[in-house]
PDB file of N, CA and C in Angstrom:
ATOM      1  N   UNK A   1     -78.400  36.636   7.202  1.00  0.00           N
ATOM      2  CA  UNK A   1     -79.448  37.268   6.454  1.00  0.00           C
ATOM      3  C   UNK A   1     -79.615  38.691   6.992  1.00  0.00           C
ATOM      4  N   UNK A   2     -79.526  39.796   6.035  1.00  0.00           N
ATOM      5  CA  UNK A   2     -79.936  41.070   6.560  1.00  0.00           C
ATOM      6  C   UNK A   2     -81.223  41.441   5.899  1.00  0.00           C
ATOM      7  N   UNK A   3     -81.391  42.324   6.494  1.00  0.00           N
ATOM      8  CA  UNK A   3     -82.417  43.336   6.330  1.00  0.00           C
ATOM      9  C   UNK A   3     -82.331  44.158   5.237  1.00  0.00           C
ATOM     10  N   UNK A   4     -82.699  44.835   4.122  1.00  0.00           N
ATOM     11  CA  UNK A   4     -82.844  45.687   3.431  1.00  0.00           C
ATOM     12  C   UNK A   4     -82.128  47.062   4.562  1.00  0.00           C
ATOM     13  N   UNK A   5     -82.598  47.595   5.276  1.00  0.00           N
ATOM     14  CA  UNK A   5     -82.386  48.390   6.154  1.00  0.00           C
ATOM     15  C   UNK A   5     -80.496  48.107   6.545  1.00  0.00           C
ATOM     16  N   UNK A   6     -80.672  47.053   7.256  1.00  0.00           N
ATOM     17  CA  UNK A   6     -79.242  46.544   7.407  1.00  0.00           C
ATOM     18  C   UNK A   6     -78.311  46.656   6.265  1.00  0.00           C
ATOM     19  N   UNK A   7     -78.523  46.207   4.946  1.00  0.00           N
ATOM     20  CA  UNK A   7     -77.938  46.387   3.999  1.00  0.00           C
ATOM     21  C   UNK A   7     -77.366  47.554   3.545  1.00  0.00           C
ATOM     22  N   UNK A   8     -78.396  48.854   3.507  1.00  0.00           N
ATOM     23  CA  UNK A   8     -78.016  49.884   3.745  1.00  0.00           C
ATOM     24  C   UNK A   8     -76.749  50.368   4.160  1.00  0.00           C
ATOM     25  N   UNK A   9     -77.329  49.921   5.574  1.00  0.00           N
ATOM     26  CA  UNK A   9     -75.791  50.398   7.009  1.00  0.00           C
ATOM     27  C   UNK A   9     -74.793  50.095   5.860  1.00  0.00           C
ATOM     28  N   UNK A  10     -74.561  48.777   5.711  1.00  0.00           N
ATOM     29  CA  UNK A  10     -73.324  47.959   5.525  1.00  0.00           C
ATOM     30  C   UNK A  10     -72.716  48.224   3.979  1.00  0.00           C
ATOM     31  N   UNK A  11     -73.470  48.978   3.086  1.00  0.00           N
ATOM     32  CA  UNK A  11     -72.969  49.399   2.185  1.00  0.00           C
ATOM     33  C   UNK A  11     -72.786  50.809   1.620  1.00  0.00           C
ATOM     34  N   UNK A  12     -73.497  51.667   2.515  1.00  0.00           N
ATOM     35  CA  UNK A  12     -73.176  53.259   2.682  1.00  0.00           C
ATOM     36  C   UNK A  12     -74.160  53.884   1.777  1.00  0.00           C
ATOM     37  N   UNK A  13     -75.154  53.118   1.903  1.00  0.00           N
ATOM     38  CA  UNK A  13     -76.223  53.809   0.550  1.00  0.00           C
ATOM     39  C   UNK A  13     -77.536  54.180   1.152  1.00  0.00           C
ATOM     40  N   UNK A  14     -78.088  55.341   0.443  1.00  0.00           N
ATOM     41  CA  UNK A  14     -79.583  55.452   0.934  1.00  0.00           C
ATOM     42  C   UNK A  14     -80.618  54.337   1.094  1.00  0.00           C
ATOM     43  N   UNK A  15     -81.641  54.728   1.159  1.00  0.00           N
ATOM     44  CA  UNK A  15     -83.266  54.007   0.742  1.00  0.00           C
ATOM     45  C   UNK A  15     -83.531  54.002  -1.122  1.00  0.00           C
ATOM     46  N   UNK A  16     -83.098  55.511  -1.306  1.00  0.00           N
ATOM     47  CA  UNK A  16     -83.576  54.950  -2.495  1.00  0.00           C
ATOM     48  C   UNK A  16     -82.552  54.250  -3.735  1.00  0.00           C
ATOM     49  N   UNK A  17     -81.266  54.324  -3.311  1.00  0.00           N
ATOM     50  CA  UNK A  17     -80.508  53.461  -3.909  1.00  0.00           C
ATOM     51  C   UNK A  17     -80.752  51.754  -3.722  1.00  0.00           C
ATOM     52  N   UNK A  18     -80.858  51.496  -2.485  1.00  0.00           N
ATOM     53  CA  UNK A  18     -81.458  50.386  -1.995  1.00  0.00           C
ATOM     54  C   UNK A  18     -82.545  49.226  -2.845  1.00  0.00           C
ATOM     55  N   UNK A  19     -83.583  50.581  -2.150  1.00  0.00           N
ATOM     56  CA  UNK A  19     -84.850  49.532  -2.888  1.00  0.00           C
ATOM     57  C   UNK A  19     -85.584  50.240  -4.427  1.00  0.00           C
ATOM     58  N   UNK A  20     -84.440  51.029  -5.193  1.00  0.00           N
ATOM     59  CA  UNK A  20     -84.802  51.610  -6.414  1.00  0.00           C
ATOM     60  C   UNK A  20     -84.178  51.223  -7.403  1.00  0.00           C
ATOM     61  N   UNK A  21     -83.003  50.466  -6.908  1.00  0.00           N
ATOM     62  CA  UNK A  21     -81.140  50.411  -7.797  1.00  0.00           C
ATOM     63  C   UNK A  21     -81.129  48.840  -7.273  1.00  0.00           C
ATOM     64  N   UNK A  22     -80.727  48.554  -6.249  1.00  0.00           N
ATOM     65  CA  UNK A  22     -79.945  47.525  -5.663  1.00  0.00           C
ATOM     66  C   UNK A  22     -81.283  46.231  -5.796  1.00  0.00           C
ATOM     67  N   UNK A  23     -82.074  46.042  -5.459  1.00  0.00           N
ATOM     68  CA  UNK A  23     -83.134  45.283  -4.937  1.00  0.00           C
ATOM     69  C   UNK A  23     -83.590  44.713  -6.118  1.00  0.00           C
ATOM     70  N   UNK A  24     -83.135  45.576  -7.081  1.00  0.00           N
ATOM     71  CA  UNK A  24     -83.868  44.745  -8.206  1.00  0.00           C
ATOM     72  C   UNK A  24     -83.345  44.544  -9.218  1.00  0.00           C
ATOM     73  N   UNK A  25     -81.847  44.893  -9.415  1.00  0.00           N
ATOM     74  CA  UNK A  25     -80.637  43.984  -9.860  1.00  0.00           C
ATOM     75  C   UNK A  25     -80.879  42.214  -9.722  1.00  0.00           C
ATOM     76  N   UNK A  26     -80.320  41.746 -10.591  1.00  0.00           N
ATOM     77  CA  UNK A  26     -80.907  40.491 -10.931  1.00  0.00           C
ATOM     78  C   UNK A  26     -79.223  39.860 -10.457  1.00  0.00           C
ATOM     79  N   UNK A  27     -78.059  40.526 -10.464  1.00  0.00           N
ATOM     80  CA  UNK A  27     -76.986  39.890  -9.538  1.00  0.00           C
ATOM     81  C   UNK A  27     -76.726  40.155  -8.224  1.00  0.00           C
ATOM     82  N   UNK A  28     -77.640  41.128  -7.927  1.00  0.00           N
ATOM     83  CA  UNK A  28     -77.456  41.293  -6.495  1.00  0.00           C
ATOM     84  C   UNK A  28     -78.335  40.349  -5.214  1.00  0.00           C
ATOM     85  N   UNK A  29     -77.319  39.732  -4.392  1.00  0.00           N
ATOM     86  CA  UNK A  29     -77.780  38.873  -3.757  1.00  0.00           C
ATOM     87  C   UNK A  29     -79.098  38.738  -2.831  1.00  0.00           C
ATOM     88  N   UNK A  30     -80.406  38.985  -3.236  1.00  0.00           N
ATOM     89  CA  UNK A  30     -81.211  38.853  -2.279  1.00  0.00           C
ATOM     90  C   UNK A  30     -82.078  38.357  -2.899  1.00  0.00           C
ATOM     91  N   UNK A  31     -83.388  37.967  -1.955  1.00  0.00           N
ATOM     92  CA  UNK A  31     -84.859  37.093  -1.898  1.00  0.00           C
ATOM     93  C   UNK A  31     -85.256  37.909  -1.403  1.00  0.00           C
ATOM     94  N   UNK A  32     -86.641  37.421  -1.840  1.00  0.00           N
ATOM     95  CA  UNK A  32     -88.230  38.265  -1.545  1.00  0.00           C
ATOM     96  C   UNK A  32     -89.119  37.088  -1.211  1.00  0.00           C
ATOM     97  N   UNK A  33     -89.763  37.049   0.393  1.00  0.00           N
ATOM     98  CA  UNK A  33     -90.580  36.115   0.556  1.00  0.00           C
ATOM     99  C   UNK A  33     -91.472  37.110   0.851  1.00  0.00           C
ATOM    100  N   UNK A  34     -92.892  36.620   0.370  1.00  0.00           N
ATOM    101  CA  UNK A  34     -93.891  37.300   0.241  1.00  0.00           C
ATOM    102  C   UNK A  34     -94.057  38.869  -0.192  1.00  0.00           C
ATOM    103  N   UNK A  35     -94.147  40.105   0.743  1.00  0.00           N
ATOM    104  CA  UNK A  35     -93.625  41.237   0.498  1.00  0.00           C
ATOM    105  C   UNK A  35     -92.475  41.899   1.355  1.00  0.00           C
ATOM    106  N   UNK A  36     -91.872  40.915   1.688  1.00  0.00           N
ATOM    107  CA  UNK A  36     -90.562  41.419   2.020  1.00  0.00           C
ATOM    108  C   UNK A  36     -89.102  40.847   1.478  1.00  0.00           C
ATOM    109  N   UNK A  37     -87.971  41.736   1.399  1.00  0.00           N
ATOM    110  CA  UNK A  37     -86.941  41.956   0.703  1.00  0.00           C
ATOM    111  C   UNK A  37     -86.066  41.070   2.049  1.00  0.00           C
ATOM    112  N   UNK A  38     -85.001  40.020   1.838  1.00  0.00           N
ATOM    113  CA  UNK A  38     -83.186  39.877   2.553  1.00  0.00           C
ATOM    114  C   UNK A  38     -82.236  40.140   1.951  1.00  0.00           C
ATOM    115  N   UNK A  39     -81.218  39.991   2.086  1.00  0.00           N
ATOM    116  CA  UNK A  39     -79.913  39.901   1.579  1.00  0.00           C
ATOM    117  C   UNK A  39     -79.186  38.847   2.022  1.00  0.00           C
ATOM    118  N   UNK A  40     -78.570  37.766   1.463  1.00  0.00           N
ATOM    119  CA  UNK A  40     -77.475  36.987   1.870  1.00  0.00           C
ATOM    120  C   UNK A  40     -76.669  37.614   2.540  1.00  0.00           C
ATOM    121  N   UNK A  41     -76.197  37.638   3.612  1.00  0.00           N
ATOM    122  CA  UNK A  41     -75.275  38.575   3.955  1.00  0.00           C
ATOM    123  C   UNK A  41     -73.603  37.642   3.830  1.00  0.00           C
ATOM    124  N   UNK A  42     -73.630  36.133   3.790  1.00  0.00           N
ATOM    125  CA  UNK A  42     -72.786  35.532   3.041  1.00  0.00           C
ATOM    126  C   UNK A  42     -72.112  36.134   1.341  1.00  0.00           C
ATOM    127  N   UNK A  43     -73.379  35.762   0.811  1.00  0.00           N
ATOM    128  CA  UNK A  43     -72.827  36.260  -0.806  1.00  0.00           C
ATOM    129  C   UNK A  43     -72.296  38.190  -0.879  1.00  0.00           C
ATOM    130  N   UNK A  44     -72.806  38.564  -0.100  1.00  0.00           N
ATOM    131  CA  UNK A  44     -72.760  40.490  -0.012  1.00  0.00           C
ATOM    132  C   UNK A  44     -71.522  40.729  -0.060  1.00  0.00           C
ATOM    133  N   UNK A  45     -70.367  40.571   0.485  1.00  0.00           N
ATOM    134  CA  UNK A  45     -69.040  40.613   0.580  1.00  0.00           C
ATOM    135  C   UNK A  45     -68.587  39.857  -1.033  1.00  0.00           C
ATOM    136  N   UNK A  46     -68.696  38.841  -1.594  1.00  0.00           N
ATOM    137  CA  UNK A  46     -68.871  38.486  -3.035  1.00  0.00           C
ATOM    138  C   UNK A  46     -69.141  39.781  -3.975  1.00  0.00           C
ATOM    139  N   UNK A  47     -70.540  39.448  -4.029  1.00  0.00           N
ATOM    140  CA  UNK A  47     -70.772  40.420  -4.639  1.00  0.00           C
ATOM    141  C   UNK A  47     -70.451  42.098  -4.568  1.00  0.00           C
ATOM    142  N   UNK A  48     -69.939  42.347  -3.483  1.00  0.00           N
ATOM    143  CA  UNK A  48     -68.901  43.611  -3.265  1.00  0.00           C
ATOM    144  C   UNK A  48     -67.610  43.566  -3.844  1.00  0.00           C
ATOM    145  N   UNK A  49     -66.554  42.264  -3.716  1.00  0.00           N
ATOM    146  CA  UNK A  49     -65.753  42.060  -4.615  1.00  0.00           C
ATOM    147  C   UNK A  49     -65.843  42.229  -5.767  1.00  0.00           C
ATOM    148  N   UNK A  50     -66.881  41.475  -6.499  1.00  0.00           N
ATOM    149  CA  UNK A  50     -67.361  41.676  -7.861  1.00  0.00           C
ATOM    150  C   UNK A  50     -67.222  43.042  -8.588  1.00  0.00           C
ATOM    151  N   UNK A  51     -67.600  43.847  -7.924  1.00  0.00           N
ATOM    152  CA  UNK A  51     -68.704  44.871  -8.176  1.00  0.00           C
ATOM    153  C   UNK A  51     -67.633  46.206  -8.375  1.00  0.00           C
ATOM    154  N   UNK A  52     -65.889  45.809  -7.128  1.00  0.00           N
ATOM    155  CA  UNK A  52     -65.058  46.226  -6.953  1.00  0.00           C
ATOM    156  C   UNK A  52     -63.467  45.868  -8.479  1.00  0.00           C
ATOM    157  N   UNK A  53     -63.471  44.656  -8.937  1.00  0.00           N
ATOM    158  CA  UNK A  53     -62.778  44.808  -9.957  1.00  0.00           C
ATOM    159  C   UNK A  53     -63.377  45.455 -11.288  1.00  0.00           C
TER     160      UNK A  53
END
Protein backbone atom coordinates (compact mmCIF):
# COMPACT_ATOMS: atom_id res chain seq x y z
CA UNK A 1 0.00 0.00 0.00
CA UNK A 2 1.40 3.47 -0.85
CA UNK A 3 0.86 6.70 -0.09
CA UNK A 4 -0.54 9.22 -2.50
CA UNK A 5 2.84 10.99 -1.89
CA UNK A 6 4.67 7.66 -2.56
CA UNK A 7 2.76 7.21 -5.65
CA UNK A 8 3.98 10.24 -6.92
CA UNK A 9 7.79 9.18 -6.42
CA UNK A 10 6.98 5.98 -8.25
CA UNK A 11 5.29 7.37 -11.18
CA UNK A 12 7.15 10.70 -11.99
CA UNK A 13 4.19 12.97 -11.53
CA UNK A 14 3.39 16.07 -9.56
CA UNK A 15 0.70 16.78 -6.74
CA UNK A 16 -1.47 18.08 -8.99
CA UNK A 17 -1.52 15.37 -11.49
CA UNK A 18 -1.88 13.06 -8.57
CA UNK A 19 -4.68 14.19 -6.61
CA UNK A 20 -6.41 16.30 -9.66
CA UNK A 21 -6.00 13.52 -12.64
CA UNK A 22 -4.99 10.23 -11.08
CA UNK A 23 -7.06 9.91 -7.72
CA UNK A 24 -10.09 10.18 -9.21
CA UNK A 25 -9.93 8.03 -12.23
CA UNK A 26 -12.32 5.32 -11.61
CA UNK A 27 -9.46 2.63 -13.12
CA UNK A 28 -6.88 3.74 -11.25
CA UNK A 29 -6.02 1.57 -8.42
CA UNK A 30 -6.75 3.18 -5.13
CA UNK A 31 -9.12 3.54 -1.84
CA UNK A 32 -10.15 6.25 0.27
CA UNK A 33 -10.72 5.43 3.95
CA UNK A 34 -12.21 8.18 5.58
CA UNK A 35 -10.25 11.36 4.27
CA UNK A 36 -7.43 9.76 3.16
CA UNK A 37 -6.27 8.47 -0.32
CA UNK A 38 -3.78 4.56 -0.93
CA UNK A 39 -2.77 2.99 -3.79
CA UNK A 40 -2.47 -0.78 -4.27
CA UNK A 41 0.89 -0.80 -4.89
CA UNK A 42 0.26 -4.57 -6.17
CA UNK A 43 -2.31 -3.53 -8.93
CA UNK A 44 0.07 -0.06 -9.84
CA UNK A 45 2.53 -1.95 -11.99
CA UNK A 46 -0.95 -3.46 -13.80
CA UNK A 47 -2.33 -0.67 -14.23
CA UNK A 48 1.00 0.92 -15.62
CA UNK A 49 1.01 -1.89 -18.12
CA UNK A 50 -2.40 -1.04 -19.07
CA UNK A 51 -2.02 2.40 -19.43
CA UNK A 52 1.37 1.53 -21.51
CA UNK A 53 -0.24 -0.54 -24.57
Amino acid sequence: MLTPIEGMKELGVGRNAMYGDLLKRKDFPCFKIGSKYYINSQKLQDWIDKQCK
